[in-house]
C-alpha atoms as a PDB file:
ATOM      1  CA  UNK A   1      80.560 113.098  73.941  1.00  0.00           C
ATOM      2  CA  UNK A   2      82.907 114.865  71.418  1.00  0.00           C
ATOM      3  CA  UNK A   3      84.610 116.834  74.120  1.00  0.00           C
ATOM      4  CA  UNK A   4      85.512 113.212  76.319  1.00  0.00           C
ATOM      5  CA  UNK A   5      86.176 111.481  73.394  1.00  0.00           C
ATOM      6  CA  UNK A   6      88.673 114.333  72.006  1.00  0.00           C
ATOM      7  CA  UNK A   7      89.895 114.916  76.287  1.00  0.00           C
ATOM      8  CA  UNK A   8      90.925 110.637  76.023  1.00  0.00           C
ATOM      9  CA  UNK A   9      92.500 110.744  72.940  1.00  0.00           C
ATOM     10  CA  UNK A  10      94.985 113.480  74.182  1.00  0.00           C
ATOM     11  CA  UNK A  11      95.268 111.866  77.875  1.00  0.00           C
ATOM     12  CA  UNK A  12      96.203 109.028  76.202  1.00  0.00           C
ATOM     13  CA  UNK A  13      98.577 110.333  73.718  1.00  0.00           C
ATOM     14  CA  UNK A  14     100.482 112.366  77.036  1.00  0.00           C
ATOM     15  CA  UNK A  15     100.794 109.137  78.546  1.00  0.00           C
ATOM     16  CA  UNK A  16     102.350 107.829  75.587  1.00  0.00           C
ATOM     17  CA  UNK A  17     104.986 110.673  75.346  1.00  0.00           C
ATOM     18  CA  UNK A  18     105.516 110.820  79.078  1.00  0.00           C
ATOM     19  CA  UNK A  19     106.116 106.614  79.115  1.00  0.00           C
ATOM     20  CA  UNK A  20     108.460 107.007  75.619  1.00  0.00           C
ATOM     21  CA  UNK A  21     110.375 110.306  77.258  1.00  0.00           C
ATOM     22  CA  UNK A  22     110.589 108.581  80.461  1.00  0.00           C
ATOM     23  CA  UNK A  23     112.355 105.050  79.051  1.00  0.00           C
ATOM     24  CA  UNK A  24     114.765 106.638  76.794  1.00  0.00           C
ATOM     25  CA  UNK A  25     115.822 109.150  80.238  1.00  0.00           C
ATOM     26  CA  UNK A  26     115.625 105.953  82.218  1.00  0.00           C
ATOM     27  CA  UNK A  27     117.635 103.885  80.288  1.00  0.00           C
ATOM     28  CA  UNK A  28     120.488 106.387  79.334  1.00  0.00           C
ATOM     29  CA  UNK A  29     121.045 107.525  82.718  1.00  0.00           C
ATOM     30  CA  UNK A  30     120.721 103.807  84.906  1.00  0.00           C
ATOM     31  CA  UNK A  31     120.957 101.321  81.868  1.00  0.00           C
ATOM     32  CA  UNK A  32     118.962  99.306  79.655  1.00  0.00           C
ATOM     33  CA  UNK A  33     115.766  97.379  80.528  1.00  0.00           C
ATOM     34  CA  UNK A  34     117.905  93.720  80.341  1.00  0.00           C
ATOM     35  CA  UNK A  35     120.572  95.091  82.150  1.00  0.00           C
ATOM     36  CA  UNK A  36     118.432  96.024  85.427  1.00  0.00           C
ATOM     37  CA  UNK A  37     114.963  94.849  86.133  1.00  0.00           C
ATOM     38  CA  UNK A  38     111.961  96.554  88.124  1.00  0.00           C
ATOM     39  CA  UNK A  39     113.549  95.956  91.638  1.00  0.00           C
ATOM     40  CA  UNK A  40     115.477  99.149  92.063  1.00  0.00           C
ATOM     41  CA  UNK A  41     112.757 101.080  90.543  1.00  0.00           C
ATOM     42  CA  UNK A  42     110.172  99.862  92.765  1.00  0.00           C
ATOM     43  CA  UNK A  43     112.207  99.889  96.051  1.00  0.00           C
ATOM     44  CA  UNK A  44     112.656 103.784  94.868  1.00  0.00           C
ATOM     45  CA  UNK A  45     108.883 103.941  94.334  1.00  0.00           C
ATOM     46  CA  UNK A  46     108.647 102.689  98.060  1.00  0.00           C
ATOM     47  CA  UNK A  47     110.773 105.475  99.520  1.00  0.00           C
ATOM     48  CA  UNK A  48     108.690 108.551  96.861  1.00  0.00           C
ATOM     49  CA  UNK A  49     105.129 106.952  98.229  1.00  0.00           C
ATOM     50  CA  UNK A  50     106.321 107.716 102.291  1.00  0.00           C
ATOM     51  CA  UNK A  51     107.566 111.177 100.688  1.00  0.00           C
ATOM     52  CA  UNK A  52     104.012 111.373  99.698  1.00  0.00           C
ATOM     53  CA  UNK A  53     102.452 109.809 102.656  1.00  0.00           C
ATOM     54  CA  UNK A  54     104.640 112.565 104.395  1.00  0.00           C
ATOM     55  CA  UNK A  55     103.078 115.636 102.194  1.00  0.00           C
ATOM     56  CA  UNK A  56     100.121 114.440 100.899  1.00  0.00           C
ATOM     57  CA  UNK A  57      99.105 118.052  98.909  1.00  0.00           C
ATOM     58  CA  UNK A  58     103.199 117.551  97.241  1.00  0.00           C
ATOM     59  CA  UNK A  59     101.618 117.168  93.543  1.00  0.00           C
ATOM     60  CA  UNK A  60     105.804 116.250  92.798  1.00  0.00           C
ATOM     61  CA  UNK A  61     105.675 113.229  95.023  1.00  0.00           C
ATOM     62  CA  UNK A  62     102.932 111.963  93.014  1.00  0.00           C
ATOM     63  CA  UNK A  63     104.496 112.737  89.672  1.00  0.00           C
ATOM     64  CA  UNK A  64     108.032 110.441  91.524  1.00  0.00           C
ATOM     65  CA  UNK A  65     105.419 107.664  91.719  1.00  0.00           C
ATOM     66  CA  UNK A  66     103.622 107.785  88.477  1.00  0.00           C
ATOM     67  CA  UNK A  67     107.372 107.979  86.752  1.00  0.00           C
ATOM     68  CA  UNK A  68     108.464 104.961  88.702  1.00  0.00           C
ATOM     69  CA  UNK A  69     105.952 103.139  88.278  1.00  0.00           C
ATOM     70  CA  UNK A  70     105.975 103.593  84.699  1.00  0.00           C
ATOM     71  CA  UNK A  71     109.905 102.378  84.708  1.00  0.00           C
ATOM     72  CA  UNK A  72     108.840  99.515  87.210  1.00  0.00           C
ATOM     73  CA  UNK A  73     106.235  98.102  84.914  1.00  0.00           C
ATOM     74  CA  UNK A  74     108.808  98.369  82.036  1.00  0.00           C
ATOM     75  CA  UNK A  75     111.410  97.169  83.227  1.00  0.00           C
ATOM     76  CA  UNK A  76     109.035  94.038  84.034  1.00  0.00           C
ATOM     77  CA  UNK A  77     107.829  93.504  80.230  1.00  0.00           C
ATOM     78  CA  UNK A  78     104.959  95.714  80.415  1.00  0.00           C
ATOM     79  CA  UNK A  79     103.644  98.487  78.434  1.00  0.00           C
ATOM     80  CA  UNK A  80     101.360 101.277  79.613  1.00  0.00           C
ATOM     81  CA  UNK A  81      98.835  99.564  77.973  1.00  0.00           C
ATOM     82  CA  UNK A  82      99.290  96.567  79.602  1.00  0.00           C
ATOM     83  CA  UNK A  83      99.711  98.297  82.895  1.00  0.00           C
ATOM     84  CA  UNK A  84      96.389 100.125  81.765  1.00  0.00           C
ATOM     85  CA  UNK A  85      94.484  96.885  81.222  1.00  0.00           C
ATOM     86  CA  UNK A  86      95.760  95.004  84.082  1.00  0.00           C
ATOM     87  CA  UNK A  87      94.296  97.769  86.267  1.00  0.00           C
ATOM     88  CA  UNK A  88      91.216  97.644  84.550  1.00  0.00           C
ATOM     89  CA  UNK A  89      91.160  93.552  85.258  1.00  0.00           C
ATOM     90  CA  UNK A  90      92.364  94.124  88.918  1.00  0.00           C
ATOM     91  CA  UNK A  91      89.484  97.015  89.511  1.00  0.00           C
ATOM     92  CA  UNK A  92      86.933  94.018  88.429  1.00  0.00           C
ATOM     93  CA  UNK A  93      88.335  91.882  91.219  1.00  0.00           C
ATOM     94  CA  UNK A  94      88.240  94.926  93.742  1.00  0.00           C
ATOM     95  CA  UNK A  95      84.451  95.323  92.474  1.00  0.00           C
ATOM     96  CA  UNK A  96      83.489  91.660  93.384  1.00  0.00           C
ATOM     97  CA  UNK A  97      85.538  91.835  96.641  1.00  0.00           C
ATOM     98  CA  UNK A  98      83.891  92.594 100.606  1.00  0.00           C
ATOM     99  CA  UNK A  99      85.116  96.024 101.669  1.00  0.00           C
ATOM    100  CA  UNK A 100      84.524  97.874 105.110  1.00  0.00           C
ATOM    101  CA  UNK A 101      83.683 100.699 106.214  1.00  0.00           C
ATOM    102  CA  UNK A 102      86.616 103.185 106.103  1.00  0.00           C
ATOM    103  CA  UNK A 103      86.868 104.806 110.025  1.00  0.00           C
ATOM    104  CA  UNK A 104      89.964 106.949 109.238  1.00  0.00           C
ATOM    105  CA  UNK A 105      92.325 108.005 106.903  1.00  0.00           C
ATOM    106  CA  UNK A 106      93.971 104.300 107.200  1.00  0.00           C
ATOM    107  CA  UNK A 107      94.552 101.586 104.447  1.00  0.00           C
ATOM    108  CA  UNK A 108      91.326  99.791 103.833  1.00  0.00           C
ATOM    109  CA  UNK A 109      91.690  96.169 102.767  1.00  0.00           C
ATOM    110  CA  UNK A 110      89.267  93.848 101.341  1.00  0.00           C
ATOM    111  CA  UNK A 111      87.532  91.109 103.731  1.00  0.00           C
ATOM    112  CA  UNK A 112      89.633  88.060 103.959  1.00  0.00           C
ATOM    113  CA  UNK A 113      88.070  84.659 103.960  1.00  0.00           C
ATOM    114  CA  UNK A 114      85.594  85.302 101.465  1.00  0.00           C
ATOM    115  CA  UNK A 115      84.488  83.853  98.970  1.00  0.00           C
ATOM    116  CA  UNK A 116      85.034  86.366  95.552  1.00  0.00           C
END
């Protein structure tokens, strides 16, 4: 349990420096968090998901959307923690929700109409 415990405490601690590297870039180069809010950086994160969509083995496209949406979330008030925990809250919801069966590679989306 040492090894998971020590392998958190440094995933953790890279998503701290990555989020702290990535705001100070962020905000020198397009401007501080109350002069722009999450739009731009989530209309961006729009365009780097259909780059991924695109080239789905392009381990770059993924870092564009982990970056973005790390400056999204930000730029909305929230901090990777909070991002972190909301997750955790919305994975709860998924848990309790109606799925089906995946047929293909497609989006899968909960069952509508029922009662969570």
């Amino acid at each position: 349990m040492t090894n998971s415990i020590g392998a958190m405490v440094k995933l953790g601690e890279a998503l701290l420096d990555l989020a702290a590297d990535q705001s100070a870039w962020s905000q020198a180069a397009f401007g501080s968090d109350i002069e722009r809010g999450p739009l731009g950086a989530l209309k961006h994160l729009e365009k780097e998901a259909r780059e991924a969509q695109a080239d789905p083995t392009d381990v770059m496209e993924y870092a564009d959307c982990l970056i973005l949406l790390l400056d999204a979330s930000r730029r909305a008030g929230m901090s990777p923690l909070d991002l972190i925990q909301y997750a955790q809250k919305k994975m709860a919801v998924n848990r309790g929700r109606q799925w089906p069966t995946p047929t293909a590679d497609q989006p899968v989306e909960h069952v509508r109409g029922v009662a969570q």
